[in-house]
N, C-alpha and C. Protein backbone atom coordinates (compact mmCIF):
# COMPACT_ATOMS: atom_id res chain seq x y z
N UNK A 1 0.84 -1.19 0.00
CA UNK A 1 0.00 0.00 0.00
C UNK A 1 0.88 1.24 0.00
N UNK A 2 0.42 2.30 -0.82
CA UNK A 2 1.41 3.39 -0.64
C UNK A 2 0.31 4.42 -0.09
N UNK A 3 0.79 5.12 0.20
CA UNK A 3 0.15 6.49 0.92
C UNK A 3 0.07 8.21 -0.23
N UNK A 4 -1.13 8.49 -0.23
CA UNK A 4 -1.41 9.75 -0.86
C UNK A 4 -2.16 10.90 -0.22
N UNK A 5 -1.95 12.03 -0.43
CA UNK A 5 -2.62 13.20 0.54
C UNK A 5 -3.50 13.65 -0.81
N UNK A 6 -4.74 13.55 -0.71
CA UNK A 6 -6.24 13.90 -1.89
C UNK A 6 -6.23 15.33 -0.98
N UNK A 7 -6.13 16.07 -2.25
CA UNK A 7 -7.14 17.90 -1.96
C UNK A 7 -8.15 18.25 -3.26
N UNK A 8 -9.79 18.27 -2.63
CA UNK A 8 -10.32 18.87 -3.49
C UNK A 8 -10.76 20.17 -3.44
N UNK A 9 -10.91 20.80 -4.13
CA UNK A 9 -11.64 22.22 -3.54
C UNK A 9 -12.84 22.80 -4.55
N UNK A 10 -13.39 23.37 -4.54
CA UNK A 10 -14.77 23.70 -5.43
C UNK A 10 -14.77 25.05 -4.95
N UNK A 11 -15.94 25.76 -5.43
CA UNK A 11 -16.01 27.38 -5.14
C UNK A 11 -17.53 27.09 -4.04
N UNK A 12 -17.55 28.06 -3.62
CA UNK A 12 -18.85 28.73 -2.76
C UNK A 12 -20.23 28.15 -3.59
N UNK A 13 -20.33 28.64 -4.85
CA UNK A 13 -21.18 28.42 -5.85
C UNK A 13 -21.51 26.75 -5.87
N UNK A 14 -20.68 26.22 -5.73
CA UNK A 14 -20.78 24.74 -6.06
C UNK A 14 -20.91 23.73 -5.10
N UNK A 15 -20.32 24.75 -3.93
CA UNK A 15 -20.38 23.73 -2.14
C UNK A 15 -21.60 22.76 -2.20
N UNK A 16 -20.79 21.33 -2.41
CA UNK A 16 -21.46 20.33 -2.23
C UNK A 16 -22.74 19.98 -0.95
N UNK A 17 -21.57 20.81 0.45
CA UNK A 17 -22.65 20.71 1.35
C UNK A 17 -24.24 21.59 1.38
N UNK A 18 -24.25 22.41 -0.03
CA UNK A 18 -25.73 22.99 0.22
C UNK A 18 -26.63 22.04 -0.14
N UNK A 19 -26.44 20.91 -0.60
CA UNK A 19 -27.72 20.35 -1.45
C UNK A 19 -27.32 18.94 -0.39
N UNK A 20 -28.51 18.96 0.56
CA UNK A 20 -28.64 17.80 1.69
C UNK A 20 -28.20 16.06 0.72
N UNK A 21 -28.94 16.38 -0.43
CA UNK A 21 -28.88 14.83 -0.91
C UNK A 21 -27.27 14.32 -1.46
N UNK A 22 -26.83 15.70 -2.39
CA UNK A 22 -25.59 15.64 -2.35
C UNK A 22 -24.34 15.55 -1.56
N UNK A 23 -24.80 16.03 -0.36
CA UNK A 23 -23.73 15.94 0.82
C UNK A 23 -23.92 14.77 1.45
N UNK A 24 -24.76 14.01 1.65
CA UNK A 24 -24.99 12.34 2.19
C UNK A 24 -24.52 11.63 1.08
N UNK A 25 -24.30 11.58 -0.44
CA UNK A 25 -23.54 11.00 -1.09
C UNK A 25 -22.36 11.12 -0.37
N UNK A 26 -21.64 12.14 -0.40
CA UNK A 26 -20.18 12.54 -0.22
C UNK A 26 -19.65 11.69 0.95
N UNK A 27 -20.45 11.77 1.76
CA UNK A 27 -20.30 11.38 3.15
C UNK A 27 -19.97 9.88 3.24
N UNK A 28 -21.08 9.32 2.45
CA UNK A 28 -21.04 8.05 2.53
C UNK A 28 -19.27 7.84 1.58
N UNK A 29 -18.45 8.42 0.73
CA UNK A 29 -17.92 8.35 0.12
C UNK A 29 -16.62 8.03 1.22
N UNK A 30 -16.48 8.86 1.96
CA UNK A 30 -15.74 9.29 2.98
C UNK A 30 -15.75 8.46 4.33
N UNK A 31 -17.05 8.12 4.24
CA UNK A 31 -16.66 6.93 5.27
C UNK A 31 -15.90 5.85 5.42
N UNK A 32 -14.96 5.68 6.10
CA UNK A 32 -14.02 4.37 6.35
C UNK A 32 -13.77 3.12 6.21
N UNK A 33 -15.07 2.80 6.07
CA UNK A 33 -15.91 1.42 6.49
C UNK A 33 -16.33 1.22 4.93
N UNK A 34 -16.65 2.80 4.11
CA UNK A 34 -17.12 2.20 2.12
C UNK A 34 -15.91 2.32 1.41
N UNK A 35 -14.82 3.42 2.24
CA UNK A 35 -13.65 3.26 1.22
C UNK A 35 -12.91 2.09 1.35
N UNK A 36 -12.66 1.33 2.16
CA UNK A 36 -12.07 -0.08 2.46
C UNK A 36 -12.68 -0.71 1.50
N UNK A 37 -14.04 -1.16 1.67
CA UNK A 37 -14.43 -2.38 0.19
C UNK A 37 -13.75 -1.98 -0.76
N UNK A 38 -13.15 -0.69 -1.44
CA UNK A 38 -13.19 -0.27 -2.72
C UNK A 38 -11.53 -0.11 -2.26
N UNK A 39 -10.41 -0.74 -1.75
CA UNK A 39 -9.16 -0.45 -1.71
C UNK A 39 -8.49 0.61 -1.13
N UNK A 40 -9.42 1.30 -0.51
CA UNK A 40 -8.54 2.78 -0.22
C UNK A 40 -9.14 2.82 1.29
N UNK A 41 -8.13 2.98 2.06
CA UNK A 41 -8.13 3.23 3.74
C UNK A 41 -7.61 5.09 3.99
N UNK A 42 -8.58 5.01 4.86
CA UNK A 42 -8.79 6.76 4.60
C UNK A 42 -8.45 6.62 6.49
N UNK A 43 -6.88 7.49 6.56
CA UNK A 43 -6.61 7.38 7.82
C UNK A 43 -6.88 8.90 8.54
N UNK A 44 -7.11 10.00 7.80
CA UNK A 44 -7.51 11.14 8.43
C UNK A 44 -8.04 12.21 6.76
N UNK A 45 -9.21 13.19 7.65
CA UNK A 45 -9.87 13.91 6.32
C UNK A 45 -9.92 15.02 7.21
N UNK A 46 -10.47 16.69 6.48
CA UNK A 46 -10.67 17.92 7.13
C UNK A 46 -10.74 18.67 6.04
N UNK A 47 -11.91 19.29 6.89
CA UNK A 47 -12.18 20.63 5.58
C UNK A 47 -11.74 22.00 5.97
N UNK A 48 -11.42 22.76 5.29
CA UNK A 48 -10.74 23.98 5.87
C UNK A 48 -11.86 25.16 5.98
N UNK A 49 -11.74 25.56 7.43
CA UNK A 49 -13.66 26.51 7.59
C UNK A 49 -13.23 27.37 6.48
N UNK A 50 -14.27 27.42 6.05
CA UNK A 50 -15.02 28.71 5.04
C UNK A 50 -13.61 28.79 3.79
N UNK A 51 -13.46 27.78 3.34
CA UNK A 51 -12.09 27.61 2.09
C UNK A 51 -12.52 26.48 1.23
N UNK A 52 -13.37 25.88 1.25
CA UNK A 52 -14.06 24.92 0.17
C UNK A 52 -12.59 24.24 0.08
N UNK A 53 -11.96 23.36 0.98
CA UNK A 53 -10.77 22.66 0.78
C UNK A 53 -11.48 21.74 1.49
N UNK A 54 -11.21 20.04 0.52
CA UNK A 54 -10.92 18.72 1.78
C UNK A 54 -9.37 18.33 1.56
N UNK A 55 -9.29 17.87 2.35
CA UNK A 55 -7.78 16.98 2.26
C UNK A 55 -8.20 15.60 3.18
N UNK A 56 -7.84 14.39 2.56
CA UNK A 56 -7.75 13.36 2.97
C UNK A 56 -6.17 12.74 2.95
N UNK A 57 -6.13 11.99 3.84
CA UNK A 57 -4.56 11.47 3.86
C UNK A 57 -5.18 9.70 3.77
N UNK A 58 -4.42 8.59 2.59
CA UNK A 58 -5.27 7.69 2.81
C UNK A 58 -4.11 6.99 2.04
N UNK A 59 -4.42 5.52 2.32
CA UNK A 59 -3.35 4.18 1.29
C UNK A 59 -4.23 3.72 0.56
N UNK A 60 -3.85 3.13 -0.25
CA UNK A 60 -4.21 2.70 -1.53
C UNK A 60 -3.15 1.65 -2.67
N UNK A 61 -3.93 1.32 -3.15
CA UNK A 61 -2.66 0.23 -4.09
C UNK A 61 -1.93 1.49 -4.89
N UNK A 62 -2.65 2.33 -5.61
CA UNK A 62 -1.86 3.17 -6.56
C UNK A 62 -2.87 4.28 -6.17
N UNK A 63 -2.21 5.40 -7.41
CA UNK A 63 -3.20 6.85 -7.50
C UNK A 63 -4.23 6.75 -8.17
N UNK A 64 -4.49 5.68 -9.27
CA UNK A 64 -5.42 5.34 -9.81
C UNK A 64 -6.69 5.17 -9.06
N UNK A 65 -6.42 4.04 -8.07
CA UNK A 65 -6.97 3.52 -7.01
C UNK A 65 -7.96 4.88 -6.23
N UNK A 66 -7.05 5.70 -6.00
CA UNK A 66 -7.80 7.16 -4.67
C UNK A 66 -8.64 7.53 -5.97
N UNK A 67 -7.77 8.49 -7.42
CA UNK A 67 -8.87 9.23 -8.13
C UNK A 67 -10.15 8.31 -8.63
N UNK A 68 -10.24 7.23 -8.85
CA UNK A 68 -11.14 6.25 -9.55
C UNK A 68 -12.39 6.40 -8.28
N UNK A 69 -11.95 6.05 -7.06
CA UNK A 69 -13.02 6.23 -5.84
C UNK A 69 -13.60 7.46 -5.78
N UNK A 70 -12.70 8.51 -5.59
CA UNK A 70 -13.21 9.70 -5.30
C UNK A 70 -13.20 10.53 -6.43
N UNK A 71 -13.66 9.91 -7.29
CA UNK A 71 -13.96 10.79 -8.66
C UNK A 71 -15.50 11.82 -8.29
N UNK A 72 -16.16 11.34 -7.65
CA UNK A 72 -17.50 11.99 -7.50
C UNK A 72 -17.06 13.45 -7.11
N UNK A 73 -15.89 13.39 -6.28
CA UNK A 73 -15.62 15.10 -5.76
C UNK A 73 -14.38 15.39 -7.09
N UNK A 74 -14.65 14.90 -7.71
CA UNK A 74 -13.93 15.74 -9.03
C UNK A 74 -14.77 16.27 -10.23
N UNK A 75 -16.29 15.90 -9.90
CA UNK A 75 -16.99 16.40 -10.54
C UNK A 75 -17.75 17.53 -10.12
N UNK A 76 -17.08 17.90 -8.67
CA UNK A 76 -17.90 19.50 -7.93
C UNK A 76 -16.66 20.01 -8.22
N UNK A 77 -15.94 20.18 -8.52
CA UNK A 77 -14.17 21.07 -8.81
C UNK A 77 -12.89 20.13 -8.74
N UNK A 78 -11.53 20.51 -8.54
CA UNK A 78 -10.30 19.78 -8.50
C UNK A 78 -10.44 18.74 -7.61
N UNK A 79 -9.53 17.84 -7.99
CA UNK A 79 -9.31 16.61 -7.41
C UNK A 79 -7.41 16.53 -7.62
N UNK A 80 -6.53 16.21 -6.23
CA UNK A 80 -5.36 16.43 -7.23
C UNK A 80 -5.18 15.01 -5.94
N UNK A 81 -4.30 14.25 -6.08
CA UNK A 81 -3.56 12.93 -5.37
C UNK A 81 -2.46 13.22 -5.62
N UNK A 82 -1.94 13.37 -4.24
CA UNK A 82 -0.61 13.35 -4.37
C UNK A 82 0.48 12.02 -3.29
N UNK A 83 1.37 11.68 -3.98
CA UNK A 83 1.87 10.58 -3.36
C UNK A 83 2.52 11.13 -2.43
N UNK A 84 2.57 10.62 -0.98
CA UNK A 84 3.06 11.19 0.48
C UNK A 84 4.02 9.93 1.07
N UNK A 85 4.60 10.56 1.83
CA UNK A 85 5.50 9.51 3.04
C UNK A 85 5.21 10.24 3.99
N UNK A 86 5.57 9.35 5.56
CA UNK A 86 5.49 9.89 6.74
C UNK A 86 6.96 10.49 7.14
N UNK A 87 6.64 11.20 7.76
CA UNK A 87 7.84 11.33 8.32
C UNK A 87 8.79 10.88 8.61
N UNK A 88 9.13 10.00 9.37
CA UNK A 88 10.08 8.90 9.55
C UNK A 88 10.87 8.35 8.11
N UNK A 89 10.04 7.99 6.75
CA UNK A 89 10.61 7.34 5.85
C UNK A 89 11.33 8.52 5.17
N UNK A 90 10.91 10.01 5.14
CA UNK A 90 11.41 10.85 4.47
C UNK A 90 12.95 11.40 5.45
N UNK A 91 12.59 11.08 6.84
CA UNK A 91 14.14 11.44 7.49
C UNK A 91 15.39 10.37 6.97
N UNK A 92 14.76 9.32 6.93
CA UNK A 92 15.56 7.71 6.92
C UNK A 92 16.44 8.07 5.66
N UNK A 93 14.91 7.97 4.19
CA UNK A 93 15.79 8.55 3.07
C UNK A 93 16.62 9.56 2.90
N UNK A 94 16.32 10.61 4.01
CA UNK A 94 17.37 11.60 4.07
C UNK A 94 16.71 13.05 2.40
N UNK A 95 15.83 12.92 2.38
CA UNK A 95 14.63 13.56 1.43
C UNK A 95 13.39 13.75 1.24
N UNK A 96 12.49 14.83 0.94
CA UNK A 96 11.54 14.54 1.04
C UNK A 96 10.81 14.45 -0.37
């Protein structure tokens, strides 16, 4: 499993959370327990107040793997995956 940090962001106009039915999709998306069936372990998420930012930190077989799941929030604005290490592996390698 490798590890990726997901940021989506959308505008004001598009905030998923105004439309109740749309935001219980999302949710369910985000839950722990639906991203596991589908390969991707979602170890921490947060939205930034009043900045239309999520960031999820999560493993996965590949990047394919995160954008293919969470494609639904790439259809309210950006979706970007980026491949991450923890700390520890980036001191070890001596890079980040």
């Amino acid at each position: 499993m490798a590890r990726f940090v997901v940021e989506h962001s959308h505008t004001e106009q598009t905030c998923p959370a105004k439309d109740p039915r749309i935001a219980a999709g999302l949710l369910q998306i985000v839950a722990p327990q639906n991203a596991k069936k589908h390969g991707v372990e979602i170890h921490a998420e947060a939205v930034t107040n009043g900045q239309h930012h999520l960031y999820l930190i999560v493993d996965a077989a590949n990047a394919e793997t995160v954008r293919s799941y969470l494609a639904p929030f790439g259809q309210m604005g950006s979706l970007t995956v980026s491949p991450a290490s923890l700390c520890e592996e980036v001191v070890h390698r001596g890079a980040c």
